[in-house]
Protein backbone atom coordinates (compact mmCIF):
# COMPACT_ATOMS: atom_id res chain seq x y z
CA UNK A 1 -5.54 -1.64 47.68
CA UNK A 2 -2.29 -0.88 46.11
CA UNK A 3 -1.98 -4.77 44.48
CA UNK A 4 1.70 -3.38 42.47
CA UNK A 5 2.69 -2.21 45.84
CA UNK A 6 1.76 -5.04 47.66
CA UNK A 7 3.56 -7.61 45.08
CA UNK A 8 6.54 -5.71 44.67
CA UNK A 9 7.07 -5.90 48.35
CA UNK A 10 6.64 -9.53 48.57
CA UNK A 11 8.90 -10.12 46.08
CA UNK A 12 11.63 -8.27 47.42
CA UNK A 13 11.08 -10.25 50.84
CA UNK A 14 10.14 -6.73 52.53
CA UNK A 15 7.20 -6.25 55.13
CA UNK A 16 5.64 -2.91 56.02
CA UNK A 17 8.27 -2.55 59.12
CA UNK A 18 11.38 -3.62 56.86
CA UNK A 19 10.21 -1.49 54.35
CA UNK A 20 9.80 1.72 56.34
CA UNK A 21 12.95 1.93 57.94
CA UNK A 22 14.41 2.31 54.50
CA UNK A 23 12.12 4.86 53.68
CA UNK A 24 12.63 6.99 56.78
CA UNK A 25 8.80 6.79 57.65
CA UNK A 26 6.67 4.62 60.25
CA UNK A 27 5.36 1.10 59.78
CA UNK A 28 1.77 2.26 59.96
CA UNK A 29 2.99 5.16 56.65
CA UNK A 30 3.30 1.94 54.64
CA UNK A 31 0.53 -0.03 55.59
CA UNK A 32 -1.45 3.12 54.57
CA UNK A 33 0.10 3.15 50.87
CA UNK A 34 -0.35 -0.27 50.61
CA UNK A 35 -4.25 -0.21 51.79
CA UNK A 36 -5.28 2.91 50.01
CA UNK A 37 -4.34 2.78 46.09
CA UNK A 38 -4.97 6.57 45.55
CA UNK A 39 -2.83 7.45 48.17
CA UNK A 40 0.61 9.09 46.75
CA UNK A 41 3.50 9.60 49.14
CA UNK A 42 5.79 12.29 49.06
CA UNK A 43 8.12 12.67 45.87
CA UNK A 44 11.17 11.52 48.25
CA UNK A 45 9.26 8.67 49.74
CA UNK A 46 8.32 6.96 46.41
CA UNK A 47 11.75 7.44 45.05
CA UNK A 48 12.94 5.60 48.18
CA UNK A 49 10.86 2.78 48.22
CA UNK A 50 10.91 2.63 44.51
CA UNK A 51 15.28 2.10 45.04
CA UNK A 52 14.53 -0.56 47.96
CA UNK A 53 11.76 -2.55 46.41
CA UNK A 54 13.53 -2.29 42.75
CA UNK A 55 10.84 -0.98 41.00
CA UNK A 56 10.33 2.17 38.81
CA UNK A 57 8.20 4.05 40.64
CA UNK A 58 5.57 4.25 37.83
CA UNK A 59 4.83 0.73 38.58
CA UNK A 60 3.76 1.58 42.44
CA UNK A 61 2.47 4.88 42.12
CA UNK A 62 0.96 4.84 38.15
CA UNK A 63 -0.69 8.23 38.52
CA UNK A 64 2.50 9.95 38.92
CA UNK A 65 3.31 9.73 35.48
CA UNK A 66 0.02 11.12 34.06
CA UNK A 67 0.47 13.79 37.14
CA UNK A 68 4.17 14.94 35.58
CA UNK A 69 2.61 14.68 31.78
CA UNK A 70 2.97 18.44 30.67
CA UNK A 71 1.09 20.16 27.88
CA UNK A 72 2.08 23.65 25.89
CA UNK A 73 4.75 25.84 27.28
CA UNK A 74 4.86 23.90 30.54
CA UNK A 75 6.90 21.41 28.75
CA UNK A 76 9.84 23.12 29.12
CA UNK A 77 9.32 24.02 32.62
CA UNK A 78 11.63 20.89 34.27
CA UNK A 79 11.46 22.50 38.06
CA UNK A 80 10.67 25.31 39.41
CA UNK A 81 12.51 26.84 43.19
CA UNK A 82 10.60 29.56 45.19
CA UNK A 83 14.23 30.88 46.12
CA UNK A 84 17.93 30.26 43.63
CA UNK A 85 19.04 28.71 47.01
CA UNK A 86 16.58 26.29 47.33
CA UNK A 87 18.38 24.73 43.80
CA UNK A 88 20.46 21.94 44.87
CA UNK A 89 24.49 23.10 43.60
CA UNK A 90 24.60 19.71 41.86
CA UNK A 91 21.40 21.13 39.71
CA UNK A 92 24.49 23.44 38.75
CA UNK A 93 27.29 21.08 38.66
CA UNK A 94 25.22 18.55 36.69
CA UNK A 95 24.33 21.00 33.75
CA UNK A 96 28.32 22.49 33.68
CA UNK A 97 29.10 19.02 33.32
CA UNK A 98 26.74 17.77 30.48
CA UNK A 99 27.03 20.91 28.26
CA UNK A 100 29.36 20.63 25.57
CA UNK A 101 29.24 23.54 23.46
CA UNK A 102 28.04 26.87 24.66
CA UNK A 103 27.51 27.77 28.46
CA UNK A 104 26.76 31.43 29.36
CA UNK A 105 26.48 32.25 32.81
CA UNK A 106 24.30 36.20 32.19
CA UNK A 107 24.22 37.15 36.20
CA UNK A 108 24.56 40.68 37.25
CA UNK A 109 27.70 39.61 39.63
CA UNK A 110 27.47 35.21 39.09
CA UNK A 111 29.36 35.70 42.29
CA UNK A 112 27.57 32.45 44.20
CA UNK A 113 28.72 30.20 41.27
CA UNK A 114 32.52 30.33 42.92
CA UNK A 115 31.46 29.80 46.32
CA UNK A 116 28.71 27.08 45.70
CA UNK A 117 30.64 25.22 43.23
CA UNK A 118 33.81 23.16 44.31
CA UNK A 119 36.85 23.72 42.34
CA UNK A 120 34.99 25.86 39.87
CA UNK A 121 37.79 27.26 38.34
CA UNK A 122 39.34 23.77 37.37
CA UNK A 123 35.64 22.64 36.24
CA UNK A 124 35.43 25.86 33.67
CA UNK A 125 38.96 25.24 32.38
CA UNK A 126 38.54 21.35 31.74
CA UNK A 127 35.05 22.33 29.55
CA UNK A 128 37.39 24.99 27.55
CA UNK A 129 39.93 22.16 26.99
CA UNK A 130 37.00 20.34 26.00
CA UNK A 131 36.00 22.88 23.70
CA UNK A 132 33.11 24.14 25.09
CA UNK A 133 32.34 28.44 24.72
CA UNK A 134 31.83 29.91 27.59
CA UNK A 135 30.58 33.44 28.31
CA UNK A 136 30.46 35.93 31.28
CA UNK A 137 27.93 38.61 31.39
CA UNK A 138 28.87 40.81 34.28
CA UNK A 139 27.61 44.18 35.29
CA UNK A 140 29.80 47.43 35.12
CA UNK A 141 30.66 47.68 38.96
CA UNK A 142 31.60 51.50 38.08
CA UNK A 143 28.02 51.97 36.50
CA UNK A 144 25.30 53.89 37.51
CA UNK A 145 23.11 51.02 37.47
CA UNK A 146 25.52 49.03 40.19
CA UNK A 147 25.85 52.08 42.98
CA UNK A 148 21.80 52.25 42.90
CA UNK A 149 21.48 48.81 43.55
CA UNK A 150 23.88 48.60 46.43
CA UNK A 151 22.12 50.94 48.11
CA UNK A 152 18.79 49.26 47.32
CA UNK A 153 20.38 45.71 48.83
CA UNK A 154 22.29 47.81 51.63
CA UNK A 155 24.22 44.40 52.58
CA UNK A 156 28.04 44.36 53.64
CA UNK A 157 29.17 42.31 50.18
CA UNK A 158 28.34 44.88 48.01
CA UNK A 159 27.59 44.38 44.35
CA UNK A 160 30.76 45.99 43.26
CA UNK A 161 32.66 43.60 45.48
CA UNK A 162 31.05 40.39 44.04
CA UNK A 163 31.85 41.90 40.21
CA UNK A 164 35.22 41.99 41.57
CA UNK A 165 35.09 38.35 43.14
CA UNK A 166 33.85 37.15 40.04
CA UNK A 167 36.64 38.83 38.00
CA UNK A 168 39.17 37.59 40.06
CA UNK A 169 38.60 33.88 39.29
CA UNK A 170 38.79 34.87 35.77
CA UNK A 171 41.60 36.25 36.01
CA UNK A 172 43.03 32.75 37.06
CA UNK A 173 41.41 30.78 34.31
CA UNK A 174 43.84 33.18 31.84
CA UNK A 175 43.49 33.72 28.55
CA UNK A 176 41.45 30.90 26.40
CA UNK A 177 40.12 30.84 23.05
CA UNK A 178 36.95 29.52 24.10
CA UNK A 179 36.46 32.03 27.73
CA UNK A 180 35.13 35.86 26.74
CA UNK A 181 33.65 38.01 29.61
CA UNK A 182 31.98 41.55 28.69
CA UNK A 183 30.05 44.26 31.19
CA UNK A 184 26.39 44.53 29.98
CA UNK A 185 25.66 47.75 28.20
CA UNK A 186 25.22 50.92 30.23
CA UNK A 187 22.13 51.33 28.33
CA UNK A 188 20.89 47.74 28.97
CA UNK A 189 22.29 47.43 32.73
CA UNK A 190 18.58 47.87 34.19
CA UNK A 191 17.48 44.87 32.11
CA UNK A 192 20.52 42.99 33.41
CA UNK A 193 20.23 43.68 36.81
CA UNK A 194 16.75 42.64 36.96
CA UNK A 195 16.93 39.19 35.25
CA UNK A 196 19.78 36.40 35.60
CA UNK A 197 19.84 34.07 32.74
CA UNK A 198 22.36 30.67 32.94
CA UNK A 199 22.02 29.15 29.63
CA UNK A 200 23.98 25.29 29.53
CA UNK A 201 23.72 24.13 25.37
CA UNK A 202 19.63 23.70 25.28
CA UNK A 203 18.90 24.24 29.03
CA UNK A 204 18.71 27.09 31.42
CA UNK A 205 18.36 28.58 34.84
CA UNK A 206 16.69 32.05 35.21
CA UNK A 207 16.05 34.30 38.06
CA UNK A 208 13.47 37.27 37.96
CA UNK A 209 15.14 39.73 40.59
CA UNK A 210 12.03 40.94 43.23
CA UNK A 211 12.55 44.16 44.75
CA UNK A 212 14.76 44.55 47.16
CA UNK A 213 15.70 40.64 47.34
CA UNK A 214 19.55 39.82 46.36
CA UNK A 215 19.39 36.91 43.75
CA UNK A 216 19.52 33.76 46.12
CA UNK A 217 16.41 34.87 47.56
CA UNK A 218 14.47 35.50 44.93
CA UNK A 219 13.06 32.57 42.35
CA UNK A 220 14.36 30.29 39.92
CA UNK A 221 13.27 28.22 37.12
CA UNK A 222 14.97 25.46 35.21
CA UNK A 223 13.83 25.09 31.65
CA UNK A 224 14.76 22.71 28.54
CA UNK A 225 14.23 23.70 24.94
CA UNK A 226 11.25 22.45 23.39
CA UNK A 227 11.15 24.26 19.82
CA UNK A 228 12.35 27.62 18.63
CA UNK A 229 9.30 29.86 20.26
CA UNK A 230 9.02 28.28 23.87
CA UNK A 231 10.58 30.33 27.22
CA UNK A 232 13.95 28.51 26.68
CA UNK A 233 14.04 31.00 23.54
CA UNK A 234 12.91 34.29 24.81
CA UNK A 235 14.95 33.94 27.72
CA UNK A 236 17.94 32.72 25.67
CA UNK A 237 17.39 35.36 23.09
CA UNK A 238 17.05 38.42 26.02
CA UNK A 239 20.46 37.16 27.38
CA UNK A 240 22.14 37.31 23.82
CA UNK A 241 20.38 40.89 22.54
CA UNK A 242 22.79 41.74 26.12
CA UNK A 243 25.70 40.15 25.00
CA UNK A 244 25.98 41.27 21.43
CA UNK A 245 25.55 44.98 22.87
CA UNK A 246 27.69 43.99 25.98
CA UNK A 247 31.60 46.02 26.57
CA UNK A 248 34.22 43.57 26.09
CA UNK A 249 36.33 43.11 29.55
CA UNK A 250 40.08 44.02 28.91
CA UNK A 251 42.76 40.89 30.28
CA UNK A 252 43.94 43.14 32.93
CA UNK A 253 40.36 44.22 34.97
């Protein structure tokens, strides 16, 4: 029997029933979790019933904890998405809004980032006011690199077109001391193309490209630094080897 489960329920005044229809599951759900202490419900359902009963959700469900406990490189590992879409946009919003001194959004095109994120432009200019650096890392939508891959994705928004989308809302944020965009590198364009890396201060978001899959279908890891030599690094270091070789854009593109 789950005896934490059981007492925490009592003392919020909640039975089974009561309990389930602020969970979203049935009555007989919770009489289960309650009856069976190695029984673990869904991720969603224990942080549900954690929020109605009051508890941390360590107290119910203990072996959740020692589950999440993370050894080696997987420490840095905070989530991991089988598609970029499947990343909530407030994954996104949240890490714009917590970084404070260097955000550097390395996509081939970062064309999504305007159309998932409300009001981006106004977000990006109140972190510049702010003083935080941030950095664009676009591809060269005349290279080489750019035409082969539009025919590769053969979809109606082209990858030229999303360059351009991108470099529109630039354009709007104007000039600012702390906004520089550049076109990767004709020679490093391939690399580019073929990994997306969204560094916020000490965390990131990086997409291996597959194949023929555009970006939001292919998948996505969110990482934290956790020393100098972890993934957070090598990833962080691939996307600045681009920028320091990357072609400054001119004002007026």
């Amino acid at each position: 029997m789950n005896s934490a489960l059981r007492s925490a329920m009592k003392s919020a005044n909640l039975s089974p029933r009561q309990l389930a229809v602020r969970v979203g599951v049935s009555g007989k759900t919770v009489e289960r979790w309650v009856a069976d202490a190695e029984l673990i419900p869904h991720a969603r359902n224990r942080e549900d019933a954690s929020r109605a009963l009051g508890v941390d959700e360590e107290m119910l469900w203990p072996r959740t904890l020692k589950d999440r406990i993370k050894t080696g490189g997987d420490r840095e590992i905070i989530h991991s998405y089988p598609y970029r879409s499947s990343c909530p946009s407030t994954v996104w919003a949240g890490l714009v809004e917590k970084s404070t001194s260097d955000i550097l959004f390395a996509g081939y095109t970062n064309y999504f980032l305007w159309i998932d994120q409300p009001a981006f432009v106004s977000t990006l200019r109140e972190k510049l006011d702010s003083g935080c650096r941030v950095r664009f890392l676009l591809g060269d939508l005349n290279g080489e690199v750019t035409r082969n891959r539009e025919q590769i994705e053969d979809v109606a928004l082209t990858v030229s077109t999303r360059i351009r989308i991108t470099l529109e809302h630039l354009s709007k944020l104007g000039a600012h001391e702390g906004l520089e965009a550049r076109f990767s590198a004709a020679s490093d364009a391939t690399s580019h193309v073929s990994l997306s890396v969204f560094r916020f201060d000490e965390e990131a978001l990086v997409t291996p490209h597959l194949a023929r899959l555009v970006g939001h279908d292919s998948p996505l890891l969110h990482l934290r630094k956790f020393g100098d030599t972890g993934m957070f690094s090598r990833f962080a270091d691939h996307a600045e080897e681009l920028w320091s070789r990357g072609v400054p854009i001119a004002p007026d593109s």
